[in-house]
PDB file of N, CA and C in Angstrom:
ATOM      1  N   UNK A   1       5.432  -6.999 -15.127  1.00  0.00           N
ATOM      2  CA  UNK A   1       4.425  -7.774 -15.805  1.00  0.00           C
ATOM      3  C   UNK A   1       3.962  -6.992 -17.029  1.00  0.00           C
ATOM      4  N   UNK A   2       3.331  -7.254 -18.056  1.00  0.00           N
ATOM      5  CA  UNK A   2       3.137  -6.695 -19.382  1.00  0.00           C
ATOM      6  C   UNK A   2       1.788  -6.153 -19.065  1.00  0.00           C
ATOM      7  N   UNK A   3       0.931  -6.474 -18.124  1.00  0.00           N
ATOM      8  CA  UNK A   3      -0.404  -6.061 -18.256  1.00  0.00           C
ATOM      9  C   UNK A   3       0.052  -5.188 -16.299  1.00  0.00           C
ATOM     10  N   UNK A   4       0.548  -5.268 -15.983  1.00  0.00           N
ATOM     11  CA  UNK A   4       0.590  -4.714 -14.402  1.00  0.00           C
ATOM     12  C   UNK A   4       1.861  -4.446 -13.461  1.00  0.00           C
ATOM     13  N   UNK A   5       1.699  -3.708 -12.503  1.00  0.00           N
ATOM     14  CA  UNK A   5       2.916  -3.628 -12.139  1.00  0.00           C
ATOM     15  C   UNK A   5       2.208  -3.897 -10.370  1.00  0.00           C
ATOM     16  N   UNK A   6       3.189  -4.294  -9.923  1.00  0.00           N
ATOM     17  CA  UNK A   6       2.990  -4.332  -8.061  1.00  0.00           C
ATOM     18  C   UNK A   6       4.208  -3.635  -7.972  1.00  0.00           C
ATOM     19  N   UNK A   7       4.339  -2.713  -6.699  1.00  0.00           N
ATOM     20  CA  UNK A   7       4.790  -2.145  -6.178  1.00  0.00           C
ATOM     21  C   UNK A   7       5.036  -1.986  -4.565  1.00  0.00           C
ATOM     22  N   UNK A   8       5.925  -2.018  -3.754  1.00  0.00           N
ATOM     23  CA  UNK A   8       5.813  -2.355  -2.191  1.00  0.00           C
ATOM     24  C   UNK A   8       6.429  -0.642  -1.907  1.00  0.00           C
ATOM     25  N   UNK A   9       5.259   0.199  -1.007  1.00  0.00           N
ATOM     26  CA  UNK A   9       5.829   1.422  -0.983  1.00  0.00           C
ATOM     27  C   UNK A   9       6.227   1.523   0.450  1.00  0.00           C
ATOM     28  N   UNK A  10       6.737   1.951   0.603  1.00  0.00           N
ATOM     29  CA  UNK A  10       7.240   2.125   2.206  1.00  0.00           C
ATOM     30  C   UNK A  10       6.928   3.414   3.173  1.00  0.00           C
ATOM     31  N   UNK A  11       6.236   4.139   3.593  1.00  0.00           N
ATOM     32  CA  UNK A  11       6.483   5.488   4.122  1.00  0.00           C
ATOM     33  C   UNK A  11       7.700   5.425   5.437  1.00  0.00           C
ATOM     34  N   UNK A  12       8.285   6.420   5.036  1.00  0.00           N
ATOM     35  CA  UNK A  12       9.420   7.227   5.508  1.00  0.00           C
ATOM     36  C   UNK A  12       9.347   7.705   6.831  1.00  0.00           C
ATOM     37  N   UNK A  13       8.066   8.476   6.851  1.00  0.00           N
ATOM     38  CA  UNK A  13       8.035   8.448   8.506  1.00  0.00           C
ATOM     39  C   UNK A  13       6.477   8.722   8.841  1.00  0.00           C
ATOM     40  N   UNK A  14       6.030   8.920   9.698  1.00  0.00           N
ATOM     41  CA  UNK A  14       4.570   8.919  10.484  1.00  0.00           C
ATOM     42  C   UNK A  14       3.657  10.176   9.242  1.00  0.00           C
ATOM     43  N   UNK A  15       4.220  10.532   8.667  1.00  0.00           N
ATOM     44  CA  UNK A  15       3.535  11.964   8.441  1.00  0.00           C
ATOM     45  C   UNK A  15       3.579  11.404   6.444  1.00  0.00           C
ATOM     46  N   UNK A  16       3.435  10.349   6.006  1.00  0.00           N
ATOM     47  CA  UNK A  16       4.093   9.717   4.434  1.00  0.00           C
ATOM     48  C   UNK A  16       3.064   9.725   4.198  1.00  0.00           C
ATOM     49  N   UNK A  17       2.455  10.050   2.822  1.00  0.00           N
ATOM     50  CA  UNK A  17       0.910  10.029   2.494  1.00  0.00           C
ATOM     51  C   UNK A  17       0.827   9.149   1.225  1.00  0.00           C
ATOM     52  N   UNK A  18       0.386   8.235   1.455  1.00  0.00           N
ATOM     53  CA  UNK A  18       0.432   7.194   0.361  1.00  0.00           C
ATOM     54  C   UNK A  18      -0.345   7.298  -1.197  1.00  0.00           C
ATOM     55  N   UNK A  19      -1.328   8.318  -1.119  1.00  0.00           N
ATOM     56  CA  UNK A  19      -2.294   8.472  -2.121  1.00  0.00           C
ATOM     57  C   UNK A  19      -1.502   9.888  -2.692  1.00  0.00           C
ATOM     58  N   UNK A  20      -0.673  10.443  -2.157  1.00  0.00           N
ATOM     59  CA  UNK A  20      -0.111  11.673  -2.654  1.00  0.00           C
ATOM     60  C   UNK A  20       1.184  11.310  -3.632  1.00  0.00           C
ATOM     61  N   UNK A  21       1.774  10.095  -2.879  1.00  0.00           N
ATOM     62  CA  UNK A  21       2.884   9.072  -3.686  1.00  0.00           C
ATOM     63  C   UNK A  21       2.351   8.714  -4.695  1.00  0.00           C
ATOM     64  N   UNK A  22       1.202   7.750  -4.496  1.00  0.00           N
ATOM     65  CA  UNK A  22       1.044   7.136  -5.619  1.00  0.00           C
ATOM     66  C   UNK A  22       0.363   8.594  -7.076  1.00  0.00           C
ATOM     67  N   UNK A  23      -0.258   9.086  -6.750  1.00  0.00           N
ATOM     68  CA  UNK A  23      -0.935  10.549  -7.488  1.00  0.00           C
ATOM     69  C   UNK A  23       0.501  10.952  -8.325  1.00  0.00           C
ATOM     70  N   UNK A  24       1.654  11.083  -7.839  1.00  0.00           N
ATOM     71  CA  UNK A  24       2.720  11.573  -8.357  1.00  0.00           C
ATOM     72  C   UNK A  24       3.299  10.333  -9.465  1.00  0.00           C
ATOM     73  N   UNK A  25       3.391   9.392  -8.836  1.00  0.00           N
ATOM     74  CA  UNK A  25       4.232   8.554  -9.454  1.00  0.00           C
ATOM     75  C   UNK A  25       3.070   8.261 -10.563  1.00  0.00           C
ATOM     76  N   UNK A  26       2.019   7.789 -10.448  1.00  0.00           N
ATOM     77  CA  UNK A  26       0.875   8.026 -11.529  1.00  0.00           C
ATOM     78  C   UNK A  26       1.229   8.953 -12.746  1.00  0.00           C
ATOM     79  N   UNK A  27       1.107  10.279 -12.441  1.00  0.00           N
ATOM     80  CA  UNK A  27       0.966  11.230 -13.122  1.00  0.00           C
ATOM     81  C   UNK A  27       2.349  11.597 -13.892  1.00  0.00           C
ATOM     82  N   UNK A  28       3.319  11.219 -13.195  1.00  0.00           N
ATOM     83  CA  UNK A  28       4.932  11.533 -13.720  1.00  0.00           C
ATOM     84  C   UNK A  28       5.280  10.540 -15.132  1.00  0.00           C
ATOM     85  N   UNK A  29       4.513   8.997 -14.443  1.00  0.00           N
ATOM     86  CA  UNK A  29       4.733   8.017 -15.597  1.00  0.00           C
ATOM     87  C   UNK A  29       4.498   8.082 -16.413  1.00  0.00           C
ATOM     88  N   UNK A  30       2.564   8.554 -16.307  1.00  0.00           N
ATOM     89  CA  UNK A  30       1.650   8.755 -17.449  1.00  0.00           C
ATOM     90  C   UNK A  30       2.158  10.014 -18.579  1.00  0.00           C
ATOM     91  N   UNK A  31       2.758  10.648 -17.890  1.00  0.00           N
ATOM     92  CA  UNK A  31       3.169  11.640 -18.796  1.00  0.00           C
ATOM     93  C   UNK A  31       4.194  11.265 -19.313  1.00  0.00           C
ATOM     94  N   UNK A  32       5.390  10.989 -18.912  1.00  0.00           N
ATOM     95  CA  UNK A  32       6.625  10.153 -19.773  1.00  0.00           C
ATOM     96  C   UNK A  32       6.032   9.014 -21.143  1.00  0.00           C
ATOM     97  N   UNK A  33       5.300   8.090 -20.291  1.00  0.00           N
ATOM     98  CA  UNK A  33       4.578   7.194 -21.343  1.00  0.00           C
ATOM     99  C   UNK A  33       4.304   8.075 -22.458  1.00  0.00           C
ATOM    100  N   UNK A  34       2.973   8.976 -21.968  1.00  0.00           N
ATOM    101  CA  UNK A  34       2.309   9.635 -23.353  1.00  0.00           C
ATOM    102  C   UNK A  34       3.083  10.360 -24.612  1.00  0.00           C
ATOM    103  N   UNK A  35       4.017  10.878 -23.820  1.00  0.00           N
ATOM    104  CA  UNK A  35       5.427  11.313 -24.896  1.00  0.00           C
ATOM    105  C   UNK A  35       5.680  10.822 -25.989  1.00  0.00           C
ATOM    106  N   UNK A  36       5.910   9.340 -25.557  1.00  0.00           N
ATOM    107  CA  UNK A  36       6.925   8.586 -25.634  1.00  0.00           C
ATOM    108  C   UNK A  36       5.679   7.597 -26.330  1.00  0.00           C
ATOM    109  N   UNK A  37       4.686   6.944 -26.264  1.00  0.00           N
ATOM    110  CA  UNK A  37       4.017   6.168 -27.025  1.00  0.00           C
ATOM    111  C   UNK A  37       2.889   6.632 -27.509  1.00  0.00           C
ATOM    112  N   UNK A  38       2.576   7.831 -27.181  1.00  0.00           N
ATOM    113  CA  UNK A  38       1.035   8.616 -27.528  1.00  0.00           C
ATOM    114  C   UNK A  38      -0.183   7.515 -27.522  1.00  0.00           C
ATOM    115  N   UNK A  39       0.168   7.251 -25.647  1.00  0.00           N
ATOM    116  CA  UNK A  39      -0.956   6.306 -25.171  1.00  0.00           C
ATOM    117  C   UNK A  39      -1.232   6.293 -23.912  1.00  0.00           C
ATOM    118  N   UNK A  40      -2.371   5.888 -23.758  1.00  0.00           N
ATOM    119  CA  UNK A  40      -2.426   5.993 -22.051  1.00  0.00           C
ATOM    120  C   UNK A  40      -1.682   4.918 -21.609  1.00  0.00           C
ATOM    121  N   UNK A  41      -1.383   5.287 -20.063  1.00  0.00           N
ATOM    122  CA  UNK A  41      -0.975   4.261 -19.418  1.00  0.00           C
ATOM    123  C   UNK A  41      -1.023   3.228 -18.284  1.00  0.00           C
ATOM    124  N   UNK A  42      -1.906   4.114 -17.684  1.00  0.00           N
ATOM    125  CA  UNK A  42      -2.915   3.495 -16.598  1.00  0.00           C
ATOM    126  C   UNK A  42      -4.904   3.080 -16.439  1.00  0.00           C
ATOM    127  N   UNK A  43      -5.071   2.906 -15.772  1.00  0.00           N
ATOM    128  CA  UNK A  43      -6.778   2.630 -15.893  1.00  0.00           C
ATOM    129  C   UNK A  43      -7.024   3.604 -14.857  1.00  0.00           C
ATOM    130  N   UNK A  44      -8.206   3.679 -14.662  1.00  0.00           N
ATOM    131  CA  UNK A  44      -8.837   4.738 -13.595  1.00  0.00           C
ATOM    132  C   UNK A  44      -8.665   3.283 -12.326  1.00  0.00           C
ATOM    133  N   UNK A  45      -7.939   3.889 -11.181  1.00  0.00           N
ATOM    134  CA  UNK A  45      -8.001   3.664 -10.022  1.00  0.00           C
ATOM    135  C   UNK A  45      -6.927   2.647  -9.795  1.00  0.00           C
ATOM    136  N   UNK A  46      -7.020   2.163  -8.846  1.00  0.00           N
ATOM    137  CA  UNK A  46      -5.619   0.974  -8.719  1.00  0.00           C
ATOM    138  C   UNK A  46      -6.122  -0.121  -7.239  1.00  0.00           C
ATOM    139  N   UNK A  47      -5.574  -1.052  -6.760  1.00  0.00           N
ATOM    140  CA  UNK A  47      -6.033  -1.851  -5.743  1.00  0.00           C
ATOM    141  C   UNK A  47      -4.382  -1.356  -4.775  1.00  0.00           C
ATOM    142  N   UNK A  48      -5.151  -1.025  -3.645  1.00  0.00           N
ATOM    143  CA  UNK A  48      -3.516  -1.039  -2.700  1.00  0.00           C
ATOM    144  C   UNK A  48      -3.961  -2.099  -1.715  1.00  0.00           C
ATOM    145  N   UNK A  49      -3.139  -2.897  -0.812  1.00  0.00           N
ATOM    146  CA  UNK A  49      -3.234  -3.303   0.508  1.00  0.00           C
ATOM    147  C   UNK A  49      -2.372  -2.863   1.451  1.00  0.00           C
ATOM    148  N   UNK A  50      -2.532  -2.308   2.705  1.00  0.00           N
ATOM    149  CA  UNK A  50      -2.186  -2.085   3.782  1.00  0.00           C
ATOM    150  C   UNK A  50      -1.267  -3.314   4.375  1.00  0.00           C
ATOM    151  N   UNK A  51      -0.115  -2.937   4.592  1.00  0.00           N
ATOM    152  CA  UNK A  51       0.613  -4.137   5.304  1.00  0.00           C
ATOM    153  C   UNK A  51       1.027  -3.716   6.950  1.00  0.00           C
ATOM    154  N   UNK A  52       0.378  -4.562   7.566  1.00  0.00           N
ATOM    155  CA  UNK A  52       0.501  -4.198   9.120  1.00  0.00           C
ATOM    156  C   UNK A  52       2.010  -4.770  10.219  1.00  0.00           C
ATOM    157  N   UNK A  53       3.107  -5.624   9.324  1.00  0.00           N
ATOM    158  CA  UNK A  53       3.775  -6.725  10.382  1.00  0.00           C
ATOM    159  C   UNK A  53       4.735  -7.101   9.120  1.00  0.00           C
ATOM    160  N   UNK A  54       5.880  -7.157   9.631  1.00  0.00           N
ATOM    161  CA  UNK A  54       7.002  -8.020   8.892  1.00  0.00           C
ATOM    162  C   UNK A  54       6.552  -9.146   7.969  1.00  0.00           C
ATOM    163  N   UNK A  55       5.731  -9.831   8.401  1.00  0.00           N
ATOM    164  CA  UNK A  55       5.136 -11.277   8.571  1.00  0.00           C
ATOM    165  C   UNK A  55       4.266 -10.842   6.812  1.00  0.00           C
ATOM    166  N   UNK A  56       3.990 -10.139   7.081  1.00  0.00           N
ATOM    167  CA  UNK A  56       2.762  -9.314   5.631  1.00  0.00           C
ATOM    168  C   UNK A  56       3.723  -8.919   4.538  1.00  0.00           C
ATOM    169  N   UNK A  57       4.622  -8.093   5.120  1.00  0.00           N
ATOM    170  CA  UNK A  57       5.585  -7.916   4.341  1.00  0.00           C
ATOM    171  C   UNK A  57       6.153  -8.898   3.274  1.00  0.00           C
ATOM    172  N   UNK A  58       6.871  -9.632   4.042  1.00  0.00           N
ATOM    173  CA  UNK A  58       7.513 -10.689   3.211  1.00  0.00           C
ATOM    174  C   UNK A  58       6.721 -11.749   2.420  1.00  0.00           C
ATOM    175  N   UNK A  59       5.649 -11.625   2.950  1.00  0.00           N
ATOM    176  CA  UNK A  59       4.456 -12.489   2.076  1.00  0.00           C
ATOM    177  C   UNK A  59       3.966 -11.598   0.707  1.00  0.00           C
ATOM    178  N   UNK A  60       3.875 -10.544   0.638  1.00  0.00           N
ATOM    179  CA  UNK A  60       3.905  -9.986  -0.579  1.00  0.00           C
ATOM    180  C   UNK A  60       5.467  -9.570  -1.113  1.00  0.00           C
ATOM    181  N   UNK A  61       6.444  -9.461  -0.674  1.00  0.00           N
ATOM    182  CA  UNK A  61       7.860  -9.459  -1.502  1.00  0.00           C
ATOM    183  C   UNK A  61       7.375 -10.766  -1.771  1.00  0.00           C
ATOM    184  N   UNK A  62       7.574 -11.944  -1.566  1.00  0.00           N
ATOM    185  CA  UNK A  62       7.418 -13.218  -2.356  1.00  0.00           C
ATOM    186  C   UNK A  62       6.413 -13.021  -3.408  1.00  0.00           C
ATOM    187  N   UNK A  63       5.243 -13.035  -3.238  1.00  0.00           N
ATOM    188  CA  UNK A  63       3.598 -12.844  -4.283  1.00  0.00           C
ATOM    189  C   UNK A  63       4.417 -11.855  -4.862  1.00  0.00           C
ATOM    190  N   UNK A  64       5.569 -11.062  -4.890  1.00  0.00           N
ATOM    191  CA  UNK A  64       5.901 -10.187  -6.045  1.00  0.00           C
ATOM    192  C   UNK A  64       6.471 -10.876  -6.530  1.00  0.00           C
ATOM    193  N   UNK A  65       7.847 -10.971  -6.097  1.00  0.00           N
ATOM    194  CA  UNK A  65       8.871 -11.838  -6.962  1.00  0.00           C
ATOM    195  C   UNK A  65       8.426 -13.059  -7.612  1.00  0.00           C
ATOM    196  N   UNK A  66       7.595 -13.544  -7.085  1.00  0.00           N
ATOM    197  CA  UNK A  66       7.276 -15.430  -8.046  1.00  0.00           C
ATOM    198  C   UNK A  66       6.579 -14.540  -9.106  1.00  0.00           C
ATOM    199  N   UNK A  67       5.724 -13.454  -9.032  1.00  0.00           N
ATOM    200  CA  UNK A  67       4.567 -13.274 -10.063  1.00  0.00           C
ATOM    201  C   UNK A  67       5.142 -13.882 -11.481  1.00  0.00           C
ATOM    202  N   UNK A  68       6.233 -13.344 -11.809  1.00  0.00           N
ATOM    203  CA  UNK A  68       6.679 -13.282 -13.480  1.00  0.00           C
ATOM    204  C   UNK A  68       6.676 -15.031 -13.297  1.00  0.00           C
ATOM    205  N   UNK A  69       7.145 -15.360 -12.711  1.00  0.00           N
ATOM    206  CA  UNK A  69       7.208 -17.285 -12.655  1.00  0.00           C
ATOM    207  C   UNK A  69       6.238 -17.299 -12.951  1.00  0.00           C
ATOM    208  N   UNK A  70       5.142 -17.892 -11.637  1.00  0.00           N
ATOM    209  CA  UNK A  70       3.842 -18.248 -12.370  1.00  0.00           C
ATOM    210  C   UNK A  70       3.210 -17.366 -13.033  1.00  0.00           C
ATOM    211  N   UNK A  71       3.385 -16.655 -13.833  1.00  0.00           N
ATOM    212  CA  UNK A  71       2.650 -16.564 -14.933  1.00  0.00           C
ATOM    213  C   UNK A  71       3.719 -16.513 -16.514  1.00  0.00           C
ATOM    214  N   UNK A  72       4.615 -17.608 -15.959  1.00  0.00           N
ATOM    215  CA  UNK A  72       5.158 -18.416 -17.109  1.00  0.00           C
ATOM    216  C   UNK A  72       5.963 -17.927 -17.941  1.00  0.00           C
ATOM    217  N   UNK A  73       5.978 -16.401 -17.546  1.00  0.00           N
ATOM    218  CA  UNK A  73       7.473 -15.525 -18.399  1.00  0.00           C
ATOM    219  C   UNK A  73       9.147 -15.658 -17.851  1.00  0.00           C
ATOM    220  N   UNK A  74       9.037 -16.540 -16.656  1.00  0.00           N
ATOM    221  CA  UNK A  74      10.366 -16.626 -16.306  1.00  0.00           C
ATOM    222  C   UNK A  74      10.898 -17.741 -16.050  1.00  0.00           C
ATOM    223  N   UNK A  75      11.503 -18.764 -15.668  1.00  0.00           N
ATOM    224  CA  UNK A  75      11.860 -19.542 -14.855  1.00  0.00           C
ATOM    225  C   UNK A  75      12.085 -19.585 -13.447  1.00  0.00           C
ATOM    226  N   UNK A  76      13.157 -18.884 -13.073  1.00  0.00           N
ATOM    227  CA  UNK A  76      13.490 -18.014 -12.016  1.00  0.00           C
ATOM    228  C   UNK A  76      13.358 -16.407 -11.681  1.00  0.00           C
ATOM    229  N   UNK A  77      12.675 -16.047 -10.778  1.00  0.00           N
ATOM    230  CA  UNK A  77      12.612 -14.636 -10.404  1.00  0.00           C
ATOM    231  C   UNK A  77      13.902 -13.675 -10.691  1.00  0.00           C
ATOM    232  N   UNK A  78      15.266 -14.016 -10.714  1.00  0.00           N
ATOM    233  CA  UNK A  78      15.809 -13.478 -10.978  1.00  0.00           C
ATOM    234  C   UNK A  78      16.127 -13.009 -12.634  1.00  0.00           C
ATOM    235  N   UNK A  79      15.355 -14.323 -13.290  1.00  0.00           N
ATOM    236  CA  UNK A  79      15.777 -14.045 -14.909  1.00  0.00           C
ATOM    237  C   UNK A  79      14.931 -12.993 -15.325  1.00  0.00           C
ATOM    238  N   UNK A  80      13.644 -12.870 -14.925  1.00  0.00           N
ATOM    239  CA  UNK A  80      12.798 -11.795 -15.054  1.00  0.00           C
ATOM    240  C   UNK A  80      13.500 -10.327 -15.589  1.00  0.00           C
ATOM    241  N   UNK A  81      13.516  -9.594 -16.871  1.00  0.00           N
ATOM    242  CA  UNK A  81      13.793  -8.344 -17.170  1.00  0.00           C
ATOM    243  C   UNK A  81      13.415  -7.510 -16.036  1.00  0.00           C
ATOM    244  N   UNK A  82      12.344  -7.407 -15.968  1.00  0.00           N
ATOM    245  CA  UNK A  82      12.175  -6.312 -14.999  1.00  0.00           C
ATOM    246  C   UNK A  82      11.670  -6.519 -13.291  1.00  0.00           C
ATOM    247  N   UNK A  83      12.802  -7.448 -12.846  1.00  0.00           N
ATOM    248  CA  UNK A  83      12.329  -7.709 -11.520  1.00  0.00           C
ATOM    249  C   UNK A  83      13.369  -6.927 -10.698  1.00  0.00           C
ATOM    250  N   UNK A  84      12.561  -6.718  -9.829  1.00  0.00           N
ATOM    251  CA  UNK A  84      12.759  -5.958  -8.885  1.00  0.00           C
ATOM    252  C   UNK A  84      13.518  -4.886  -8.559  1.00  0.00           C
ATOM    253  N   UNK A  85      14.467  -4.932  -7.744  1.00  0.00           N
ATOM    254  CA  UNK A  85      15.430  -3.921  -6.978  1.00  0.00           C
ATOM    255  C   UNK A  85      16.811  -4.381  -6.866  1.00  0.00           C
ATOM    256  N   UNK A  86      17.856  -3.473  -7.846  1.00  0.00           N
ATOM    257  CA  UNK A  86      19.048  -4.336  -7.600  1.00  0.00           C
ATOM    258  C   UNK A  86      20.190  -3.821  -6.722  1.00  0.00           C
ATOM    259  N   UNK A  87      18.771  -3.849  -5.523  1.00  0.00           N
ATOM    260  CA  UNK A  87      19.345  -3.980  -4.059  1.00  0.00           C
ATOM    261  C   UNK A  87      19.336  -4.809  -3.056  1.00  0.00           C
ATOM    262  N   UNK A  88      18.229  -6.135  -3.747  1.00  0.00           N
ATOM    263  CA  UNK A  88      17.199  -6.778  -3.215  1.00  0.00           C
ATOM    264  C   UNK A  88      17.949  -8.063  -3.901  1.00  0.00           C
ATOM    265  N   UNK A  89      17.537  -9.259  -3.314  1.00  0.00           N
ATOM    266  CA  UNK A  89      18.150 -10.978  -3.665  1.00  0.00           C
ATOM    267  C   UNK A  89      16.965 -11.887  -3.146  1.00  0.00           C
ATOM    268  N   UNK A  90      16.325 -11.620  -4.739  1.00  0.00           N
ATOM    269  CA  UNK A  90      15.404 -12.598  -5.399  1.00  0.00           C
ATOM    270  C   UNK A  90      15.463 -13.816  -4.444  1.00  0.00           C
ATOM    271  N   UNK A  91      15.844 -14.523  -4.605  1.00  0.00           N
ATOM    272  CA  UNK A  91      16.538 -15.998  -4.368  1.00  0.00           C
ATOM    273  C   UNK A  91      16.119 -15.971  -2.951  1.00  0.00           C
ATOM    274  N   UNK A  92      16.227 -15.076  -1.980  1.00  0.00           N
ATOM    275  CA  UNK A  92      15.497 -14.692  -0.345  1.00  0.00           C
ATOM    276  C   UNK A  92      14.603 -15.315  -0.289  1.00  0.00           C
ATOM    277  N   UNK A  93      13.520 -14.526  -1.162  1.00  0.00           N
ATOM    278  CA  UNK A  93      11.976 -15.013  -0.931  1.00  0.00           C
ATOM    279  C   UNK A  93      11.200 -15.793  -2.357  1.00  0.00           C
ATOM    280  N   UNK A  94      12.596 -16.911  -2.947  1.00  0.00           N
ATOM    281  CA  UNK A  94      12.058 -17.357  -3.903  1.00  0.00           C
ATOM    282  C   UNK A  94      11.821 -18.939  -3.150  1.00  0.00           C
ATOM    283  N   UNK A  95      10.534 -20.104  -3.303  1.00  0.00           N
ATOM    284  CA  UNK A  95      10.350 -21.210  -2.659  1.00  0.00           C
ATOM    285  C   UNK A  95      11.440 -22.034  -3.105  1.00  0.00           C
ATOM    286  N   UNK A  96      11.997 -22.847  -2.113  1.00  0.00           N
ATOM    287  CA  UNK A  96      12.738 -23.766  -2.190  1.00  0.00           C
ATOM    288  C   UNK A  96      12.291 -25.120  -3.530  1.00  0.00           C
ATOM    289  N   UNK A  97      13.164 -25.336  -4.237  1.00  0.00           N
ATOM    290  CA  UNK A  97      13.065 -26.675  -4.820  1.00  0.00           C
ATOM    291  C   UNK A  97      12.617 -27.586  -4.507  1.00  0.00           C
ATOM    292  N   UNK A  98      11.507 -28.512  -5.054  1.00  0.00           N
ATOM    293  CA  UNK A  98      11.065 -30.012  -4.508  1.00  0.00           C
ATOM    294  C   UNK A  98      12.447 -30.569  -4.562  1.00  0.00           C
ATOM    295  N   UNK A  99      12.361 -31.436  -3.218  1.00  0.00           N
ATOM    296  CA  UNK A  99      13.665 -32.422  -3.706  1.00  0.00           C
ATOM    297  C   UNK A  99      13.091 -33.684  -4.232  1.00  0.00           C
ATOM    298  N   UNK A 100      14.219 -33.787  -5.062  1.00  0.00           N
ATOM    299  CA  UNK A 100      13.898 -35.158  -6.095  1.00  0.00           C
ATOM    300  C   UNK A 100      13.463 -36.076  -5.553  1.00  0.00           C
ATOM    301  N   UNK A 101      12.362 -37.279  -5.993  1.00  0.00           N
ATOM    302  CA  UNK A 101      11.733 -38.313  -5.276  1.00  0.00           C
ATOM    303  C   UNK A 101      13.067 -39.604  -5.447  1.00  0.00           C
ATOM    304  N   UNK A 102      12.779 -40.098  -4.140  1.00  0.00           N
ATOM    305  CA  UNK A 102      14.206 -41.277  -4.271  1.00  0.00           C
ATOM    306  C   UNK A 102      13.718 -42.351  -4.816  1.00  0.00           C
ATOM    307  N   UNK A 103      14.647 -43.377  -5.295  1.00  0.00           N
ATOM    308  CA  UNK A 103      14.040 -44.301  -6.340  1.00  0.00           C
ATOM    309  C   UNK A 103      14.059 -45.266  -5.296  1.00  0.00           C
ATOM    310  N   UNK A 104      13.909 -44.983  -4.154  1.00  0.00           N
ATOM    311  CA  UNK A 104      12.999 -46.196  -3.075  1.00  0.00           C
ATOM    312  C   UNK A 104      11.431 -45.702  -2.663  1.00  0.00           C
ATOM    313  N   UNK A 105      11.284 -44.438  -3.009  1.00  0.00           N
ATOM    314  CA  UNK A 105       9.840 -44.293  -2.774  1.00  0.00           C
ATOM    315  C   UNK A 105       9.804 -43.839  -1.196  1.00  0.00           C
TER     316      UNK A 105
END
């Protein structure tokens, strides 16, 4: 997204510290950025949510992938420049097509 990024982090095993991840990946970017555009690149602080269940999961892989859709920079999740993981198939958790209304109503 041009104004934001979502991110789905995963810990690795029981002992993964999520604020130590994000602190790094923060600080690694911000510094590449500043190099590179002599600008900041983040705001002070960030919003995370906790995902407890498969079920959570895949409800935010979707709320990721549509984002660039509805908000009108893409058509399809896959046309998106910078979507996702190209390990990952968009098209999974993209909503099915209305089907066309029949001309009997």
């Amino acid at each position: 997204m041009p104004d934001h990024v979502h991110l789905l982090v995963r810990g690795l095993d029981k002992d993964s510290r999520f604020m130590s991840c994000m602190t790094l990946a923060r600080r690694r970017s911000a510094l590449t950025y500043r190099r590179t555009f002599e600008a900041d690149l983040w705001q002070d602080g960030y919003f995370e949510r906790v995902l407890r269940d498969a079920d959570d999961e895949r409800g935010a892989i979707r709320y990721i992938v549509n984002n660039a859709v509805r908000r009108g920079l893409c058509r399809a999740p896959e046309d998106y420049r910078y979507a996702w993981s190209p390990s990952f198939e968009a098209r999974e958790f993209t909503p099915a097509p209305e089907p066309p209304e029949s001309p009997h109503g």
